[in-house]
C-alpha atoms as a PDB file:
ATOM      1  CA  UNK A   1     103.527  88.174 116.715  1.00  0.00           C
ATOM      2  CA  UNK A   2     101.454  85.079 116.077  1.00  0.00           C
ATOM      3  CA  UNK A   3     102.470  84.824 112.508  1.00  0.00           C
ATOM      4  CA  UNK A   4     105.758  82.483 112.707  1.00  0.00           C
ATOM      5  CA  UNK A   5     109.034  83.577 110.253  1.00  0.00           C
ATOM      6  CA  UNK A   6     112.201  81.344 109.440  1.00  0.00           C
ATOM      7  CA  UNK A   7     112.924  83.871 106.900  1.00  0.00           C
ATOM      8  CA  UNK A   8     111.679  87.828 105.629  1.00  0.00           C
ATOM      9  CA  UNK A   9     108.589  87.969 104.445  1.00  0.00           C
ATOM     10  CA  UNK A  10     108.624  91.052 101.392  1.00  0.00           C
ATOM     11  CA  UNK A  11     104.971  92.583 101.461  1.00  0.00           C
ATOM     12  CA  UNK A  12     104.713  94.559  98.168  1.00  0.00           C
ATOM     13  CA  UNK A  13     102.513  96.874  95.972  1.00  0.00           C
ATOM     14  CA  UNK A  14     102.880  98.342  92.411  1.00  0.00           C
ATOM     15  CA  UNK A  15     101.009 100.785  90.851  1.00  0.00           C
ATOM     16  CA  UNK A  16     101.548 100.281  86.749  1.00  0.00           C
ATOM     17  CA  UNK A  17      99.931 101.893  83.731  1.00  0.00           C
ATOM     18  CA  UNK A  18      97.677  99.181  83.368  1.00  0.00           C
ATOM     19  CA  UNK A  19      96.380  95.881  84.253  1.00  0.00           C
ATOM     20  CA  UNK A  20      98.126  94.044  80.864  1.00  0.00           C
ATOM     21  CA  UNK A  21     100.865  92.104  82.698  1.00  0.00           C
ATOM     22  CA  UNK A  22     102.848  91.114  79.773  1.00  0.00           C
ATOM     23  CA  UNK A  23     102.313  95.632  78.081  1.00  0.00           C
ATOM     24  CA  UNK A  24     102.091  97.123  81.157  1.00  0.00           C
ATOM     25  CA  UNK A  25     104.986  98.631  83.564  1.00  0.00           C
ATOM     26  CA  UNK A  26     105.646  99.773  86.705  1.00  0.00           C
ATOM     27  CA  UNK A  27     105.472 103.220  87.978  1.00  0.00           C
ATOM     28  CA  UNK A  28     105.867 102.915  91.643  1.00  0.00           C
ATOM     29  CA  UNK A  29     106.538  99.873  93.769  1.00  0.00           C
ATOM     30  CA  UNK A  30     106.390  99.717  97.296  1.00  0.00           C
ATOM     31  CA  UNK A  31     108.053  97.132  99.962  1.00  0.00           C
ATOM     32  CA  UNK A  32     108.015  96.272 103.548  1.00  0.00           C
ATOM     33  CA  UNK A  33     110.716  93.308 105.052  1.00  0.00           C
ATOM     34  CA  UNK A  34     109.346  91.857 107.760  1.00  0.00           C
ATOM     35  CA  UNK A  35     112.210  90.189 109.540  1.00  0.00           C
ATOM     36  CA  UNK A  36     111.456  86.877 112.086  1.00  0.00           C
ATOM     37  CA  UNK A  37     112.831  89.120 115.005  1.00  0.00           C
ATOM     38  CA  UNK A  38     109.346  91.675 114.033  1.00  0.00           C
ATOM     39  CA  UNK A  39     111.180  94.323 112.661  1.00  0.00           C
ATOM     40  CA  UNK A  40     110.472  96.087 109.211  1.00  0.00           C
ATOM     41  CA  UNK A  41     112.425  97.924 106.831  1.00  0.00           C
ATOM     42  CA  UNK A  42     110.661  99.959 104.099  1.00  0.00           C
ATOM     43  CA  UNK A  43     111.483 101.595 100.343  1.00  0.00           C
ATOM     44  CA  UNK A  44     108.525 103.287  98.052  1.00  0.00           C
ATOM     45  CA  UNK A  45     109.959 104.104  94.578  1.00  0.00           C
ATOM     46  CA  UNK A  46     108.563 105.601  91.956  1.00  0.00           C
ATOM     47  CA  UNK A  47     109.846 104.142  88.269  1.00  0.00           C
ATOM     48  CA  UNK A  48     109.740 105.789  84.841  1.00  0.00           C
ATOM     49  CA  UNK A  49     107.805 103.045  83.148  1.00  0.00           C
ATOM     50  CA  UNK A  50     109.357 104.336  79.549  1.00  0.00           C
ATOM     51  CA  UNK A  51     105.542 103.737  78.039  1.00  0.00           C
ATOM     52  CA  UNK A  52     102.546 107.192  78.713  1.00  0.00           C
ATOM     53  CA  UNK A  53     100.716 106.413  81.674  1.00  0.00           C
ATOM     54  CA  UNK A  54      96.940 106.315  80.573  1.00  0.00           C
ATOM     55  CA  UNK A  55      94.475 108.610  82.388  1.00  0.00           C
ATOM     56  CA  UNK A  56      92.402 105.809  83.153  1.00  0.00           C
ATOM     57  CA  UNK A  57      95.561 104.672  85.453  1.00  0.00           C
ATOM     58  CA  UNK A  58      96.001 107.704  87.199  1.00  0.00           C
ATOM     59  CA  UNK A  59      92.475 108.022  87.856  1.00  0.00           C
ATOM     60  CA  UNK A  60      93.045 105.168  89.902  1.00  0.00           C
ATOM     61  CA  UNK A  61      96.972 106.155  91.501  1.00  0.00           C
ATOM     62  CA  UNK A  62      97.245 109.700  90.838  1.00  0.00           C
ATOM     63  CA  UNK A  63     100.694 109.401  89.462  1.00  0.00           C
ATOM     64  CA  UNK A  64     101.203 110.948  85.962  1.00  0.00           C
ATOM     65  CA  UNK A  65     104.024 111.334  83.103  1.00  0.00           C
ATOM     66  CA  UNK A  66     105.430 114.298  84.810  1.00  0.00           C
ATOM     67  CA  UNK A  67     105.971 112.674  88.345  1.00  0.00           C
ATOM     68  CA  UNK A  68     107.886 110.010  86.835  1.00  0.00           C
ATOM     69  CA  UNK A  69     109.454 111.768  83.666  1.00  0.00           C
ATOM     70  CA  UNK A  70     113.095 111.585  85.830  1.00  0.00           C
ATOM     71  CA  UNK A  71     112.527 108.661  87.680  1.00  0.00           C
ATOM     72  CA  UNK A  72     114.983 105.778  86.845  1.00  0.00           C
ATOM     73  CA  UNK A  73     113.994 102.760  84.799  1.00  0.00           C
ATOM     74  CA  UNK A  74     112.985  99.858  86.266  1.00  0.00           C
ATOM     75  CA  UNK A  75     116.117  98.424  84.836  1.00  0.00           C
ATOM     76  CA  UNK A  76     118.133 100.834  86.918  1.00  0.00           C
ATOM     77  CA  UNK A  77     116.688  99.341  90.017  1.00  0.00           C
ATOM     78  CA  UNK A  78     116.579  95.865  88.754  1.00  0.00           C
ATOM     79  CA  UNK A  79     119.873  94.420  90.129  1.00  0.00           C
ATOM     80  CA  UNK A  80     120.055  95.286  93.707  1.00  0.00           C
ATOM     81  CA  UNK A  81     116.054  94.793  93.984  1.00  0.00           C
ATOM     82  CA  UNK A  82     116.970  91.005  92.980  1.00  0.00           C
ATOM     83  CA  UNK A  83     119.301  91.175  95.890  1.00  0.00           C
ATOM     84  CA  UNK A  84     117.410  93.207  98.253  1.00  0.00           C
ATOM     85  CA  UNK A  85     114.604  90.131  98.046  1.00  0.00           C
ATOM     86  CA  UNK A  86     117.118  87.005  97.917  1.00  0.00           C
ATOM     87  CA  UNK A  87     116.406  84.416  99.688  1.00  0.00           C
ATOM     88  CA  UNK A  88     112.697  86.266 100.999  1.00  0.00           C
ATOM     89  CA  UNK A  89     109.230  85.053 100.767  1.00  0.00           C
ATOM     90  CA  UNK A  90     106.837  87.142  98.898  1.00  0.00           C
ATOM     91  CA  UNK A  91     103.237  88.429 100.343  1.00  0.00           C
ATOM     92  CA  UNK A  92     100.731  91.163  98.846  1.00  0.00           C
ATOM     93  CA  UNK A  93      97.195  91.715  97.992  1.00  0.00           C
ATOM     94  CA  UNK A  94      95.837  90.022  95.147  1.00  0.00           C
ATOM     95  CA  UNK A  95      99.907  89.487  94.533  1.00  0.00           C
ATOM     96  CA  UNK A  96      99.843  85.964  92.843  1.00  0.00           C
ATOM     97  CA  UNK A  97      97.508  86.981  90.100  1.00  0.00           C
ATOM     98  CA  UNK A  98      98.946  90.620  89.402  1.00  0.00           C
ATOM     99  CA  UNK A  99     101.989  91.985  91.150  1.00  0.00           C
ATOM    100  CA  UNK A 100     104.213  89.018  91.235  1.00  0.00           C
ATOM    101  CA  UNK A 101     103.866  88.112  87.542  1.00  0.00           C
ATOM    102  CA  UNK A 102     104.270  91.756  86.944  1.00  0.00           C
ATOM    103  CA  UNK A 103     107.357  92.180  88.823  1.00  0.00           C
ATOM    104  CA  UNK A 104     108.417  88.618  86.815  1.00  0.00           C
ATOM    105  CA  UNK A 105     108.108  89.996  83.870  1.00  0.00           C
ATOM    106  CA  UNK A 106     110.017  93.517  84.656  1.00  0.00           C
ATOM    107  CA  UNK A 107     113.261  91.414  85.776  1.00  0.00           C
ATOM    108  CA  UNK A 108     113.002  88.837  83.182  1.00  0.00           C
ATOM    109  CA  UNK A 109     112.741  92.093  80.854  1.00  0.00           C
ATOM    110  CA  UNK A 110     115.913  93.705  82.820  1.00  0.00           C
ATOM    111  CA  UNK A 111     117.937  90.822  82.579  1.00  0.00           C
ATOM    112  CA  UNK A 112     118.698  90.374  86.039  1.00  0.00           C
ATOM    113  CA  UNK A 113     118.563  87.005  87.881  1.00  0.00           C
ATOM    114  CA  UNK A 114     115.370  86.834  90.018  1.00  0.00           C
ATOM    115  CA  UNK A 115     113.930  83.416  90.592  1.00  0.00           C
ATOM    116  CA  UNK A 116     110.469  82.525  92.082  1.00  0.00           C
ATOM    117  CA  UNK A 117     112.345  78.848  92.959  1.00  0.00           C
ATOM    118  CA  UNK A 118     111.546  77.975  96.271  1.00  0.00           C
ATOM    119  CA  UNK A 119     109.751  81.327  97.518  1.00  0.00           C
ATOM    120  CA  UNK A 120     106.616  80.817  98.956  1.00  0.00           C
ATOM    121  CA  UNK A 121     103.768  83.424  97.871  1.00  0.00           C
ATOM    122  CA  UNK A 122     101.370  84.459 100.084  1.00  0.00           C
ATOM    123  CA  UNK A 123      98.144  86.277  98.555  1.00  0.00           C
ATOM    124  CA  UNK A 124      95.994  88.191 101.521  1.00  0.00           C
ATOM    125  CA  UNK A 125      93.498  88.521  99.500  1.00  0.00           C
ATOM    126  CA  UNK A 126      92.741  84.634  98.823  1.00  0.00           C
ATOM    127  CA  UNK A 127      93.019  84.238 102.501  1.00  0.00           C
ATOM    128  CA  UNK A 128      90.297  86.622 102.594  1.00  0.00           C
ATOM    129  CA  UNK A 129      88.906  85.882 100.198  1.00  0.00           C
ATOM    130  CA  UNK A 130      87.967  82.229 100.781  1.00  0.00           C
ATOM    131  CA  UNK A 131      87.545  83.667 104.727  1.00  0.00           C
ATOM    132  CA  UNK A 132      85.183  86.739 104.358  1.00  0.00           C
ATOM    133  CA  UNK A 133      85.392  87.121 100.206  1.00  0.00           C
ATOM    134  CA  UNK A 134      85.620  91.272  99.957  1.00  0.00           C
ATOM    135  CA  UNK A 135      88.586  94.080  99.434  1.00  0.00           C
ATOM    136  CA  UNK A 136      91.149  95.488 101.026  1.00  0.00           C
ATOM    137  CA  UNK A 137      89.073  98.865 102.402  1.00  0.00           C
ATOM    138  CA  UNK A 138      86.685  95.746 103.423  1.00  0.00           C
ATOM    139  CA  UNK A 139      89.036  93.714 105.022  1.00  0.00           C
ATOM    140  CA  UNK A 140      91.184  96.358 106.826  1.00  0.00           C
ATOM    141  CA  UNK A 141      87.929  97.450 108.254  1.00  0.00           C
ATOM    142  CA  UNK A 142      86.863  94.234 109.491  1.00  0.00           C
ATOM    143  CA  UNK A 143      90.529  93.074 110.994  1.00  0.00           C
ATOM    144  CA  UNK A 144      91.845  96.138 111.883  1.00  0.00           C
ATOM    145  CA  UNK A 145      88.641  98.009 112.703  1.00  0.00           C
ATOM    146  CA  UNK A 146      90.081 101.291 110.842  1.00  0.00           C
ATOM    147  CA  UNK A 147      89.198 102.972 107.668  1.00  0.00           C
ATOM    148  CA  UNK A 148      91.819 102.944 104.713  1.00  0.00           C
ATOM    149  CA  UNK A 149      92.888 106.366 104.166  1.00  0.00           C
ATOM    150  CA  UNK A 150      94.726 106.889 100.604  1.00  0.00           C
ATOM    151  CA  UNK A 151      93.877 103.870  99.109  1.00  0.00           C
ATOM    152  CA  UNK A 152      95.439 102.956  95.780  1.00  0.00           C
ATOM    153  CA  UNK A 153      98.754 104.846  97.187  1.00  0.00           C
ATOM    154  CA  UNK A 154     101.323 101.596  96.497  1.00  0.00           C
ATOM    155  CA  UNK A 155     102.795 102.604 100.487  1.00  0.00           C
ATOM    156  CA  UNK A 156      99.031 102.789 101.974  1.00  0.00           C
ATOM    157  CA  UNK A 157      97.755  99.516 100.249  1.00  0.00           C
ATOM    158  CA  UNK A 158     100.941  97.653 101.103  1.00  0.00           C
ATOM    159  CA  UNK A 159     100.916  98.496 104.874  1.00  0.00           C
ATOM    160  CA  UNK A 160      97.318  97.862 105.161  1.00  0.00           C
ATOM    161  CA  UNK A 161      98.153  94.571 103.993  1.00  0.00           C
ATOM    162  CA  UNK A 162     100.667  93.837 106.152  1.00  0.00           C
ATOM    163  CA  UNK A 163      98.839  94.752 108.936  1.00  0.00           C
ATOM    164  CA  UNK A 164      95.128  92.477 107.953  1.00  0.00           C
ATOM    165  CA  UNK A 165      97.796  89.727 107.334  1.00  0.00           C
ATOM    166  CA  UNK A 166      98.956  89.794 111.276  1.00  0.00           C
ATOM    167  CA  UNK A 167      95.333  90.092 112.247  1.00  0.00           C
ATOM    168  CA  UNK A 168      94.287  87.396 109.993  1.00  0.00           C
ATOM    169  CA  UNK A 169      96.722  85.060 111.672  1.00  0.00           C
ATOM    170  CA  UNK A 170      94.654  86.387 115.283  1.00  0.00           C
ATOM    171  CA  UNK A 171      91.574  86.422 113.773  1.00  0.00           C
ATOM    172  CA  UNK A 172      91.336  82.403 113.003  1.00  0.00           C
ATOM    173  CA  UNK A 173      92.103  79.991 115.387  1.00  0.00           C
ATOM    174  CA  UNK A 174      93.283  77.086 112.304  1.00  0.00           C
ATOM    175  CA  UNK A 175      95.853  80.378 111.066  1.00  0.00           C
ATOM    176  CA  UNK A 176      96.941  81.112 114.466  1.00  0.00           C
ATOM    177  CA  UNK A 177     101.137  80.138 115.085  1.00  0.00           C
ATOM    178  CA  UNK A 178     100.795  79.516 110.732  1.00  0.00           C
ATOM    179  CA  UNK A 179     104.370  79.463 109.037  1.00  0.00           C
ATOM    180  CA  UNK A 180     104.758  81.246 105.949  1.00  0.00           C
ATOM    181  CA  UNK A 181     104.657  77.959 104.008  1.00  0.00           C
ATOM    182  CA  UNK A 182     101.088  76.806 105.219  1.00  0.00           C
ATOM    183  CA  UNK A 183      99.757  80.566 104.073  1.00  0.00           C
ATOM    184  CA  UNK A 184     101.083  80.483 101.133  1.00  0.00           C
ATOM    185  CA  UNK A 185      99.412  76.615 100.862  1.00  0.00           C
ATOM    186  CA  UNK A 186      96.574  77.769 101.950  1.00  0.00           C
ATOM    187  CA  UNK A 187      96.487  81.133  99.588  1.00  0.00           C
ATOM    188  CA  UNK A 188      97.254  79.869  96.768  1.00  0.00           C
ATOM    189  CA  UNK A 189      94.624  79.491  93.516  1.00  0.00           C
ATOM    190  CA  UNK A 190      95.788  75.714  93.051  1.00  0.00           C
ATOM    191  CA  UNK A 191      97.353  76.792  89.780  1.00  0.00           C
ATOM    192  CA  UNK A 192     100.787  75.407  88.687  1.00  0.00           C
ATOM    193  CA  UNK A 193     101.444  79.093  86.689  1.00  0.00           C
ATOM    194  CA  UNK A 194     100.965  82.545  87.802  1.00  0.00           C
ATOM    195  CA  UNK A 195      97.960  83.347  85.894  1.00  0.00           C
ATOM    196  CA  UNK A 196      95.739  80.288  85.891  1.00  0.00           C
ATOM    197  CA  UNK A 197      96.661  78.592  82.619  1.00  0.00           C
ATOM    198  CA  UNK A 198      97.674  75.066  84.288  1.00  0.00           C
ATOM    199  CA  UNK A 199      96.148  73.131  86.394  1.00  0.00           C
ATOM    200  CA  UNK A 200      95.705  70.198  88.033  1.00  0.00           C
ATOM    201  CA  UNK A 201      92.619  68.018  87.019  1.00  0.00           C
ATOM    202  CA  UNK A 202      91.046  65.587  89.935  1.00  0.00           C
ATOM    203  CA  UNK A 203      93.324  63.030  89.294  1.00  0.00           C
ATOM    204  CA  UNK A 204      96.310  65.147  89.945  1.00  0.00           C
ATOM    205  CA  UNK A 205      97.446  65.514  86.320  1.00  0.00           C
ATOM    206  CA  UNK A 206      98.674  68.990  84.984  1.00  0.00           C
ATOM    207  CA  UNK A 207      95.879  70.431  82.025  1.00  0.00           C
ATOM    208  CA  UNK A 208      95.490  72.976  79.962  1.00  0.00           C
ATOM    209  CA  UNK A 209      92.764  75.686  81.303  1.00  0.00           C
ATOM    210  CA  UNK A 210      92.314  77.766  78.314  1.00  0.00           C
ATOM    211  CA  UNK A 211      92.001  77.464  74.374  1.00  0.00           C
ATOM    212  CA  UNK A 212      91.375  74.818  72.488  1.00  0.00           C
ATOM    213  CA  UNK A 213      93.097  72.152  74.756  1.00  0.00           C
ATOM    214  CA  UNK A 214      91.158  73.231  77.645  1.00  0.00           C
ATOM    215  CA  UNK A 215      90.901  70.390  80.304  1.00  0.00           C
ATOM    216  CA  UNK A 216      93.490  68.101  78.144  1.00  0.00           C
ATOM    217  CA  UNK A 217      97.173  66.934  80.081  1.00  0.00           C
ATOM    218  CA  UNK A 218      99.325  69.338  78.963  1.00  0.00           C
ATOM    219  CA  UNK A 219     102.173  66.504  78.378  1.00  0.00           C
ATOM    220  CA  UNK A 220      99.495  64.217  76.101  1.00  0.00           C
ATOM    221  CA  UNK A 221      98.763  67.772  73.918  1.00  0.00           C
ATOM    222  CA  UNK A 222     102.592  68.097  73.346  1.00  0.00           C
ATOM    223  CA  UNK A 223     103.043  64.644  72.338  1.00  0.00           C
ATOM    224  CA  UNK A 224      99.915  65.005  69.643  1.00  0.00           C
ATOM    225  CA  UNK A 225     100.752  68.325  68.656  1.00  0.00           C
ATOM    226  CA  UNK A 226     104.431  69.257  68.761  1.00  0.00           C
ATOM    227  CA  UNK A 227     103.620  72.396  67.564  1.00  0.00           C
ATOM    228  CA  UNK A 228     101.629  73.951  70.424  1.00  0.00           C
ATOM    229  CA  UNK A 229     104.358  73.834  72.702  1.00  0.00           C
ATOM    230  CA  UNK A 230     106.140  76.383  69.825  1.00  0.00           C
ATOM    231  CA  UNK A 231     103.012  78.545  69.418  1.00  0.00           C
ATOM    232  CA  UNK A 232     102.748  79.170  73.043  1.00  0.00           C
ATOM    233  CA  UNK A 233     106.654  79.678  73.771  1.00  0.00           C
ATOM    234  CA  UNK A 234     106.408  82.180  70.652  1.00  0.00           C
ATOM    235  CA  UNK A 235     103.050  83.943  71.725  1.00  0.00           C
ATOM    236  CA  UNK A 236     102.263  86.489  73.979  1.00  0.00           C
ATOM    237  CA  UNK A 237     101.844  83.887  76.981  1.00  0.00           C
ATOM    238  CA  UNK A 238     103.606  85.337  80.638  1.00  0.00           C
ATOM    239  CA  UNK A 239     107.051  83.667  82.072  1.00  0.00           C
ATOM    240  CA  UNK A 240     105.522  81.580  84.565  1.00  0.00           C
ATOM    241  CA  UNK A 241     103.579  79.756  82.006  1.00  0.00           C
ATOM    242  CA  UNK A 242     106.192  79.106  79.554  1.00  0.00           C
ATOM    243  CA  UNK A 243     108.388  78.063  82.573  1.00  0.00           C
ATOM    244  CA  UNK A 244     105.917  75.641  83.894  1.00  0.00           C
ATOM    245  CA  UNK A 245     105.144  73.966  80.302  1.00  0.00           C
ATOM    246  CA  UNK A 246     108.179  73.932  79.608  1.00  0.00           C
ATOM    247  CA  UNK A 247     109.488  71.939  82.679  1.00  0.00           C
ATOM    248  CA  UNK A 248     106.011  69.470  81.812  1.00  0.00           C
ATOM    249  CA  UNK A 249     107.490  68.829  78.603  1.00  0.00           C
ATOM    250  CA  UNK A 250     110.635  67.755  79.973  1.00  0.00           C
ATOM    251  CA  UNK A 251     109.692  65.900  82.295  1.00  0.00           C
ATOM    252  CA  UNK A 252     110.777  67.795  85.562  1.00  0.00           C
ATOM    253  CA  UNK A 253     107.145  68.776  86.728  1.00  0.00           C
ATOM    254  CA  UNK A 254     104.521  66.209  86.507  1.00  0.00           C
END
């Protein structure tokens, strides 16, 4: 195996009842641990997401309110899925701009103590995307030379992605022997939050990159105008965002 582990590497999926990552929930979540030594261990649960599912999301997952109407809440799984992914890195599909903040969101909303501190996040698809820039049917064709049968099935997605992640790391000669670390480097969107909303300007400062203070140092808006910092820790804005402004403010990310 050509892609090199110090540490599991969780590859995960959710299917939710929408794409709203601060409204929507969960409704069936799907993992594979990849351990250094190569082996995997697996678990596909389903979740009542205590919310209707819309049509327009089964359409896409073919799960509905009666599949999951005795299902436990994510909240029931919340404390030993913390637990279960201590101390892991995190990888997925499209996973740093939907399914981690997602699954952020569901333990911040459970209570339990699950921390992105230190974990590095690898996203397939901006590997791909900056390599060949198409999906994941796309992509497991061209790495894996198969078709992708039940797509949008949480367990099919996820081990698709697991598997154009290994060939990724064959396909490329500058990925080849890559740790975890570098991927995630080389994955990531450049943003300090999960969704975009900070970033670094050429100079290396952190900005805003949306609203009104668009392209201004998030530190200089918060001295101006105290009250921002308030309107965005009281808005609808996700954790990651109101952790990273937060620690801007103060002084312990600059």
């Amino acid at each position: 195996m050509a892609l090199k582990l110090t540490r599991p590497l969780v590859f995960f999926d959710l299917e939710t009842t929408g794409v709203d990552v601060l409204k929507d929930r969960i409704v069936e979540m799907s993992f594979i641990k990849l351990f250094p030594d190569g082996t995997r261990e697996e678990r596909t649960k389903r979740v009542n997401p205590g919310m209707p599912i819309p049509q327009e999301a089964t359409a896409i997952h073919g799960i509905t309110d009666e599949d999951v109407a005795n299902e436990p809440l994510f909240s029931q799984y919340a404390k030993s899925l913390a637990s279960w992914l201590k101390g892991c890195d995190l990888a997925g599909f499209n996973s740093n701009h939907f399914d981690v903040p997602v699954l952020v969101e569901e333990f911040q909303r459970a209570g339990a103590d699950f921390s992105l501190d230190g974990v590095n996040l690898v996203d397939v698809f901006n590997i791909y995307r900056k390599k060949e820039r198409r999906n994941l049917e796309s992509a497991y064709r061209f790495y894996c030379g198969k078709e992708l049968v039940g797509a949008h099935a949480a367990s099919a997605d996820i081990t698709a992605t697991l598997e154009v992640l290994l060939a990724q790391v064959e396909h490329y000669e500058d990925l080849e022997n890559s740790t975890v670390k570098s991927l995630a480097d080389f994955s990531s969107s450049g943003s300090l939050d999960l969704m975009g909303r900070i970033v670094r300007n050429d100079a290396g400062v952190p900005v805003f990159n949306f609203g009104k203070y668009k392209g201004k140092s998030v530190k200089e808006t918060f001295e101006k105008d105290t009250s921002y910092y308030n309107w965005i820790m009281n808005g609808e804005f996700e954790t990651s965002t109101k952790d990273v402004i937060t620690k801007i403010r103060l002084g312990v990310l600059n």
